[in-house]
PDB file of N, CA and C in Angstrom:
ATOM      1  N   UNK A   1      -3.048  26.732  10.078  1.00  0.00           N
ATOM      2  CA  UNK A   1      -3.276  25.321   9.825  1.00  0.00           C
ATOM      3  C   UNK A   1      -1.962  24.640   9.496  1.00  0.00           C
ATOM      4  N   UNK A   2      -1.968  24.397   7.923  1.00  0.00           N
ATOM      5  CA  UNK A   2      -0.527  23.788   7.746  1.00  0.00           C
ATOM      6  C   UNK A   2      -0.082  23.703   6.255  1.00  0.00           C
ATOM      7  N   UNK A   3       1.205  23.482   6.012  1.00  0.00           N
ATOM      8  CA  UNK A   3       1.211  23.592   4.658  1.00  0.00           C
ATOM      9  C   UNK A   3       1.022  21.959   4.548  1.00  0.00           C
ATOM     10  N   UNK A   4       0.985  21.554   3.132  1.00  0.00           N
ATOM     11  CA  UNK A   4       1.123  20.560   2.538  1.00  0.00           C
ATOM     12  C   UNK A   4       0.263  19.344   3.249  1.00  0.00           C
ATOM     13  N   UNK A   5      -0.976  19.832   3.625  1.00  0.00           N
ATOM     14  CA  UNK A   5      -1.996  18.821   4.110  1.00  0.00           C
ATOM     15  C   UNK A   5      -1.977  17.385   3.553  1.00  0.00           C
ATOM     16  N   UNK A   6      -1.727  17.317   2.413  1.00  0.00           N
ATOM     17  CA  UNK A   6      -1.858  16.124   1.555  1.00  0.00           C
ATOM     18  C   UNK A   6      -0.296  14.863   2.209  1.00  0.00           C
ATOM     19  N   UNK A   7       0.779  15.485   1.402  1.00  0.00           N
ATOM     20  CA  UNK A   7       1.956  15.310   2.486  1.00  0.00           C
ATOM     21  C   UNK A   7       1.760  14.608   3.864  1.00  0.00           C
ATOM     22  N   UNK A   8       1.415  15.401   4.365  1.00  0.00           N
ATOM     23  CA  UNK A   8       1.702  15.223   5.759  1.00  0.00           C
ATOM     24  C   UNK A   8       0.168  14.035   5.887  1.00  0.00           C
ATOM     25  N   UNK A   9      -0.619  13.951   6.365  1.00  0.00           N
ATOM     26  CA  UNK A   9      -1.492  13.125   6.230  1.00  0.00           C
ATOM     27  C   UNK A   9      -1.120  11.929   5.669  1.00  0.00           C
ATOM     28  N   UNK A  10      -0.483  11.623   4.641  1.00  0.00           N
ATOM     29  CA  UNK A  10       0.011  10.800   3.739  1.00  0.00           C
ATOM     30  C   UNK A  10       1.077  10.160   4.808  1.00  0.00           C
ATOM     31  N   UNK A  11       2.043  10.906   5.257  1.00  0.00           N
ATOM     32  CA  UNK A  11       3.462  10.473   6.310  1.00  0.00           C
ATOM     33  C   UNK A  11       2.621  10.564   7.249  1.00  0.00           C
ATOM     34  N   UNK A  12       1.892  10.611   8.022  1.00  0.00           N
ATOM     35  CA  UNK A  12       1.207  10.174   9.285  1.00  0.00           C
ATOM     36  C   UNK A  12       0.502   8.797   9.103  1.00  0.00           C
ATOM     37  N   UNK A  13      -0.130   8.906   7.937  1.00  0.00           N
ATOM     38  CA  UNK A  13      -1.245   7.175   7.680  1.00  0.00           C
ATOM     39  C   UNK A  13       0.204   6.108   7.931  1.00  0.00           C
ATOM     40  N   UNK A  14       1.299   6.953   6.856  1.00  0.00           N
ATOM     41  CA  UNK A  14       1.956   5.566   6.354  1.00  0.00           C
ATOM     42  C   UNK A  14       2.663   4.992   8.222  1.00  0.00           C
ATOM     43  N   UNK A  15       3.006   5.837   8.894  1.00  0.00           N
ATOM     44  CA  UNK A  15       3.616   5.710  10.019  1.00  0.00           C
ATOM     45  C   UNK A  15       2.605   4.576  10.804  1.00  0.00           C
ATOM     46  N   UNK A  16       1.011   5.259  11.177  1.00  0.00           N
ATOM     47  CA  UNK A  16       0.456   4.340  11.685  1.00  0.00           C
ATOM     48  C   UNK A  16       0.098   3.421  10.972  1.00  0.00           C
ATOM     49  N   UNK A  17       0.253   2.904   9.519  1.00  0.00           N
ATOM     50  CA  UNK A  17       0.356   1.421   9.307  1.00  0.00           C
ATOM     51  C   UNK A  17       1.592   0.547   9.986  1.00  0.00           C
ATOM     52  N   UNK A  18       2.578   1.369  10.196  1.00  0.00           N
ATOM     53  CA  UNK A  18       3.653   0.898  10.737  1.00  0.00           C
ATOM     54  C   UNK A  18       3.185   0.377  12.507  1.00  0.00           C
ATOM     55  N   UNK A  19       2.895   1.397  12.777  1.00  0.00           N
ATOM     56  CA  UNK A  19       2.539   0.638  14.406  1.00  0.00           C
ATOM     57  C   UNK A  19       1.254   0.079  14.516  1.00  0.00           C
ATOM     58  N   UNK A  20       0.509  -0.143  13.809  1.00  0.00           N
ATOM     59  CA  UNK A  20      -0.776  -1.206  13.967  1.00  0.00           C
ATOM     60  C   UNK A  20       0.139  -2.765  12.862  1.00  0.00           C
ATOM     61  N   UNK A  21       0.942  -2.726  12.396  1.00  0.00           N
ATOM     62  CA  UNK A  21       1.912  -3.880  12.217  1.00  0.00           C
ATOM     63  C   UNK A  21       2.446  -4.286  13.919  1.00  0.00           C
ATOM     64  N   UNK A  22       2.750  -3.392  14.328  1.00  0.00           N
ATOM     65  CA  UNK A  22       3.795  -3.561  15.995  1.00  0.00           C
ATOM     66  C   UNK A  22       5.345  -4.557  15.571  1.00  0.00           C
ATOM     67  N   UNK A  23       5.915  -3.353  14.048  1.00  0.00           N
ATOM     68  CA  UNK A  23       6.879  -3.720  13.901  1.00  0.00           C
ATOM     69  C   UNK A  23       8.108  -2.543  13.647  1.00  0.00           C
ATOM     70  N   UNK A  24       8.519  -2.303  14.832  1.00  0.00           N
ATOM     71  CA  UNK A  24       9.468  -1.123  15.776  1.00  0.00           C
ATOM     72  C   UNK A  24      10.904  -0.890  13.638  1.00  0.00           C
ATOM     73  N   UNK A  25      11.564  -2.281  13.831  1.00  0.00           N
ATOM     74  CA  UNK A  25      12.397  -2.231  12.226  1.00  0.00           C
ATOM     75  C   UNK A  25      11.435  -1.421  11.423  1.00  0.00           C
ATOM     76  N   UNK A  26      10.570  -1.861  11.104  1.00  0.00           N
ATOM     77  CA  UNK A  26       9.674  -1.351   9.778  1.00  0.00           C
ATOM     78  C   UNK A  26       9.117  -0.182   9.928  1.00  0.00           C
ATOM     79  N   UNK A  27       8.827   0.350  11.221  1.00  0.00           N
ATOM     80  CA  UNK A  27       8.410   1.762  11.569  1.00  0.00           C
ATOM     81  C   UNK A  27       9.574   2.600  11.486  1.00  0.00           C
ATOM     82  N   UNK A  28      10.817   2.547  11.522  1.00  0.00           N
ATOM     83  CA  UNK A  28      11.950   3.251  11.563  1.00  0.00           C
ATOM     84  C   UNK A  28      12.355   3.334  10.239  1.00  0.00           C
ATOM     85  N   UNK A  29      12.430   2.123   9.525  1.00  0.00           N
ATOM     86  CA  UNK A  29      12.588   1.970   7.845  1.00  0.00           C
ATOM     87  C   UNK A  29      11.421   2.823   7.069  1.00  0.00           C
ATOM     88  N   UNK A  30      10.247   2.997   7.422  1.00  0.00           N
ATOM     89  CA  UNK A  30       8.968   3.822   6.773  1.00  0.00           C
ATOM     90  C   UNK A  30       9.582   5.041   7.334  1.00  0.00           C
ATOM     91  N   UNK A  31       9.750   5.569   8.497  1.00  0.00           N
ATOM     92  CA  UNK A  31       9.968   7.130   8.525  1.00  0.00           C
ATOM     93  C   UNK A  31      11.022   7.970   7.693  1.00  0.00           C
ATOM     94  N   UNK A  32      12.141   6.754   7.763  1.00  0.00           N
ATOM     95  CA  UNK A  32      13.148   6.934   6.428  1.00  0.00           C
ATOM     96  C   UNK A  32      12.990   7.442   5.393  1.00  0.00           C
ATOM     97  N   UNK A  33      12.647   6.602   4.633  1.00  0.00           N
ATOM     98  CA  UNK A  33      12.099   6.371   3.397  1.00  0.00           C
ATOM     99  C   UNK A  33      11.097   7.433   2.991  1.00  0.00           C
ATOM    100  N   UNK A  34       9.911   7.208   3.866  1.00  0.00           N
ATOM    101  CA  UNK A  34       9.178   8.487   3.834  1.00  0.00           C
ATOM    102  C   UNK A  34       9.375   9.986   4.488  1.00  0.00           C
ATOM    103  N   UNK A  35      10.610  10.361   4.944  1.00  0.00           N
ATOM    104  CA  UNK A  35      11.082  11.662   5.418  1.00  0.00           C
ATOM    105  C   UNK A  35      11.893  12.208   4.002  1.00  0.00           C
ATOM    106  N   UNK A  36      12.874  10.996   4.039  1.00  0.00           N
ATOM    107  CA  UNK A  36      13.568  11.698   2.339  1.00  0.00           C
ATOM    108  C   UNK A  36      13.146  11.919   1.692  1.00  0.00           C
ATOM    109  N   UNK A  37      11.883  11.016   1.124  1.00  0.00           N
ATOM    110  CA  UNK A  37      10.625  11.569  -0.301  1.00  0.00           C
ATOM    111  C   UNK A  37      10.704  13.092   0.072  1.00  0.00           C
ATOM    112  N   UNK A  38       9.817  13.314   1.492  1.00  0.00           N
ATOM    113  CA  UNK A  38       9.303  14.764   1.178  1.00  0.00           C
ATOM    114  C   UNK A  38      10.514  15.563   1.553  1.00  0.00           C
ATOM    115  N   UNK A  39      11.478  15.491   1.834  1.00  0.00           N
ATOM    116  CA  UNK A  39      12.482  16.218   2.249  1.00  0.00           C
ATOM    117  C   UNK A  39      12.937  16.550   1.055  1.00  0.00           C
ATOM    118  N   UNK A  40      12.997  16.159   0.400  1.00  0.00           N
ATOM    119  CA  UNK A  40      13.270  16.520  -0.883  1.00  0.00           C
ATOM    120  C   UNK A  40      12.125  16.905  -2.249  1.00  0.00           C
ATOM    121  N   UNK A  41      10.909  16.643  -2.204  1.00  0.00           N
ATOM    122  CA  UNK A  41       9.616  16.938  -2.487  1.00  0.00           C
ATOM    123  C   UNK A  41       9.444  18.230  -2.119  1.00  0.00           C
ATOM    124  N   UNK A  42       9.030  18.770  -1.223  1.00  0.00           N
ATOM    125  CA  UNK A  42       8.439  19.902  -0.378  1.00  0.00           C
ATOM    126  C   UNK A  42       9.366  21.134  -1.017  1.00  0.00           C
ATOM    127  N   UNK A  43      10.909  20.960  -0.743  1.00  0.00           N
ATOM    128  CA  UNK A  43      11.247  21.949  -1.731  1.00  0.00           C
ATOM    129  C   UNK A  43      11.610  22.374  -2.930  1.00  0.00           C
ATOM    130  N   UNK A  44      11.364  21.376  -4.015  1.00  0.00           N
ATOM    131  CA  UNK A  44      11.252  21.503  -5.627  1.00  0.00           C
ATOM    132  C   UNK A  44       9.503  22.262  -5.636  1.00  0.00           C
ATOM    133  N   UNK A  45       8.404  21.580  -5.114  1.00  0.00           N
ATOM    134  CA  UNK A  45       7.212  22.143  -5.055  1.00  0.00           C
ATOM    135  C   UNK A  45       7.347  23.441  -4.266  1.00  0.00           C
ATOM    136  N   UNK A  46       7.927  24.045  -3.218  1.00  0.00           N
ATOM    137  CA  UNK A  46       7.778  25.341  -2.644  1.00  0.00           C
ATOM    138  C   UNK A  46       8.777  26.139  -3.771  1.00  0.00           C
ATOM    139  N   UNK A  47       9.387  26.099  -4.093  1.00  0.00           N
ATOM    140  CA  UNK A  47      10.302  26.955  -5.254  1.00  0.00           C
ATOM    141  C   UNK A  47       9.265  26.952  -6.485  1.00  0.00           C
ATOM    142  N   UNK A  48       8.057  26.444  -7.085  1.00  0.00           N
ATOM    143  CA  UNK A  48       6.788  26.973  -7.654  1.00  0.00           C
ATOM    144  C   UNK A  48       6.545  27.529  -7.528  1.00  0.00           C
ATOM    145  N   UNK A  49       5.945  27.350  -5.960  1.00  0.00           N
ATOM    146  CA  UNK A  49       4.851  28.391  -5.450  1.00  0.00           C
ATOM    147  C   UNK A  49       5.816  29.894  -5.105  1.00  0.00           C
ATOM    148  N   UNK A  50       6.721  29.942  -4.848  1.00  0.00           N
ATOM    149  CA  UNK A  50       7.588  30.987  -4.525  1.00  0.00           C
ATOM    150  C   UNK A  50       7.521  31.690  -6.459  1.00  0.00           C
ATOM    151  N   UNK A  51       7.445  30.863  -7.071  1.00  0.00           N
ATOM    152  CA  UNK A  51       7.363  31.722  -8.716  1.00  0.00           C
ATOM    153  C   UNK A  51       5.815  32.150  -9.029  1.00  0.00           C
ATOM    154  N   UNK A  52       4.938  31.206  -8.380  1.00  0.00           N
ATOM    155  CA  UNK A  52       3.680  32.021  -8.441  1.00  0.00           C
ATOM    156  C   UNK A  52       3.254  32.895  -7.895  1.00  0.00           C
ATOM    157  N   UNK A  53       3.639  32.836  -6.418  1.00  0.00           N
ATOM    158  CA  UNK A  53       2.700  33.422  -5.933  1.00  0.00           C
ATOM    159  C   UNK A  53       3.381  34.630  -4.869  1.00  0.00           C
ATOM    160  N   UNK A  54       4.846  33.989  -5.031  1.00  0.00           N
ATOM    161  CA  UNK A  54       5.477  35.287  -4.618  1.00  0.00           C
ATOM    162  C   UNK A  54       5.604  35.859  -3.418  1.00  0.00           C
ATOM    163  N   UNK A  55       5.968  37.176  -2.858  1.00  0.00           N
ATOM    164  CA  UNK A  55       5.764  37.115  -1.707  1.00  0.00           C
ATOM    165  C   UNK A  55       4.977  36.492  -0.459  1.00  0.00           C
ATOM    166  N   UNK A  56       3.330  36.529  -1.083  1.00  0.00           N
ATOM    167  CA  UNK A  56       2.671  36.038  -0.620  1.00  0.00           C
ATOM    168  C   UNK A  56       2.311  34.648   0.142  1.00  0.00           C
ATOM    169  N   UNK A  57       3.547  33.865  -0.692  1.00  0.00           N
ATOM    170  CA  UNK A  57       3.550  32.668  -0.264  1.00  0.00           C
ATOM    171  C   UNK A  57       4.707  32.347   0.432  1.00  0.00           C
ATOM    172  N   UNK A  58       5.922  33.195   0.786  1.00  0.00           N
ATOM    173  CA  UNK A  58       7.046  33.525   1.491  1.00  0.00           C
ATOM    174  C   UNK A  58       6.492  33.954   2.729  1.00  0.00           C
ATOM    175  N   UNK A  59       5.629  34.895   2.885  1.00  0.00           N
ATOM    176  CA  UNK A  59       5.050  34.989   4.383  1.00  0.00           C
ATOM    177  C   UNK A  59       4.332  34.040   4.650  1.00  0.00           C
ATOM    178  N   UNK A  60       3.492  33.526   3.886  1.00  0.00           N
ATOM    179  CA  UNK A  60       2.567  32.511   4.108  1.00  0.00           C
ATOM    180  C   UNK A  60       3.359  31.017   5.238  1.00  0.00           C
ATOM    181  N   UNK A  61       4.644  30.778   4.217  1.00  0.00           N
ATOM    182  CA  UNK A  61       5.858  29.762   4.780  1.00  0.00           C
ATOM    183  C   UNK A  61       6.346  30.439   6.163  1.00  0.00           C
ATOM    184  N   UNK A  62       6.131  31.497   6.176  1.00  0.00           N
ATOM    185  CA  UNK A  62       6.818  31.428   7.988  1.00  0.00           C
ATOM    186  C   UNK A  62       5.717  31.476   8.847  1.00  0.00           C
ATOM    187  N   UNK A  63       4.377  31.620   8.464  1.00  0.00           N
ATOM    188  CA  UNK A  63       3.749  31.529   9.656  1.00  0.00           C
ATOM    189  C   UNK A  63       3.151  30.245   9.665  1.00  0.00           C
ATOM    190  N   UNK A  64       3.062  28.941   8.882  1.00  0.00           N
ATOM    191  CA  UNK A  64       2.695  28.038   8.634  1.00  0.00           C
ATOM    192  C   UNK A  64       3.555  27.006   8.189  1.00  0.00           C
ATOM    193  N   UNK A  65       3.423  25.614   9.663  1.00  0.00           N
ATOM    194  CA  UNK A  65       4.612  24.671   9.772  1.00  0.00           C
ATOM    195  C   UNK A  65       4.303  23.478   8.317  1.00  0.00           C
ATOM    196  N   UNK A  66       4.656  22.464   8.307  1.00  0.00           N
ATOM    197  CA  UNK A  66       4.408  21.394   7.678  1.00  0.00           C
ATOM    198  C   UNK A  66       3.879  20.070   8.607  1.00  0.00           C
ATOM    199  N   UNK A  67       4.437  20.043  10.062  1.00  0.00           N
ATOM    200  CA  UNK A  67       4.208  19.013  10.702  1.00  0.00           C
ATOM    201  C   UNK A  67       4.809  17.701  10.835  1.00  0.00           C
ATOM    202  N   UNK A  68       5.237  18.001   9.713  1.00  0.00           N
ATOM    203  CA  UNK A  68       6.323  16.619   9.301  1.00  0.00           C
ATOM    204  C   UNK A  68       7.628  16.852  10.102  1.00  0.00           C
ATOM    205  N   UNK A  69       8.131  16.475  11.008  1.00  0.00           N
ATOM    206  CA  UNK A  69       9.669  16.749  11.776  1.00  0.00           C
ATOM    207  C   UNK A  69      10.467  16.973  11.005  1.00  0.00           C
ATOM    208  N   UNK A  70      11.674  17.870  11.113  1.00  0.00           N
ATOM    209  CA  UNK A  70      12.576  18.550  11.032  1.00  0.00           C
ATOM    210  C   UNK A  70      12.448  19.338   9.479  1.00  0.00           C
ATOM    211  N   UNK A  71      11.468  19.200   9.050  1.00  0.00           N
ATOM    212  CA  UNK A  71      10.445  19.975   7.731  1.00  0.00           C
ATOM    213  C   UNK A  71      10.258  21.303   8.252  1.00  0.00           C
ATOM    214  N   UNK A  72      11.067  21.859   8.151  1.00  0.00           N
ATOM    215  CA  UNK A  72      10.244  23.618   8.262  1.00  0.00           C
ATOM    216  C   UNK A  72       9.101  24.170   7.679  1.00  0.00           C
TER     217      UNK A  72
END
């Protein structure tokens, strides 16, 4: 499936508010904005789960993307 369902869902809505606006600036300014949040989000929260749960969640991360572009 995927990691960080919440995330990603979240950066997909906000994107298509951007193109049901049909405003090309503001869709490029939202992917911004919202790529750095989680680009920087995703790995303070995966360095948790790497203390909880440990290996388990180290294999878990390579067989399961995020969806979010250039988000491993």
């Amino acid at each position: 499936w995927l990691r960080h369902p919440s995330y990603t869902g979240f950066f997909y809505w906000g994107l298509g508010t951007q193109l049901a606006l049909q405003n090309p600036v503001s869709f490029v300014g939202y992917f911004i904005v919202m790529w750095n949040f989680f680009h920087q989000r995703i790995p303070i929260e995966e360095r948790q789960l790497i203390k909880f749960f440990g290996d388990d969640y180290i294999n878990y991360r390579t067989r399961v993307g995020t969806l979010i572009p250039f988000i491993p």
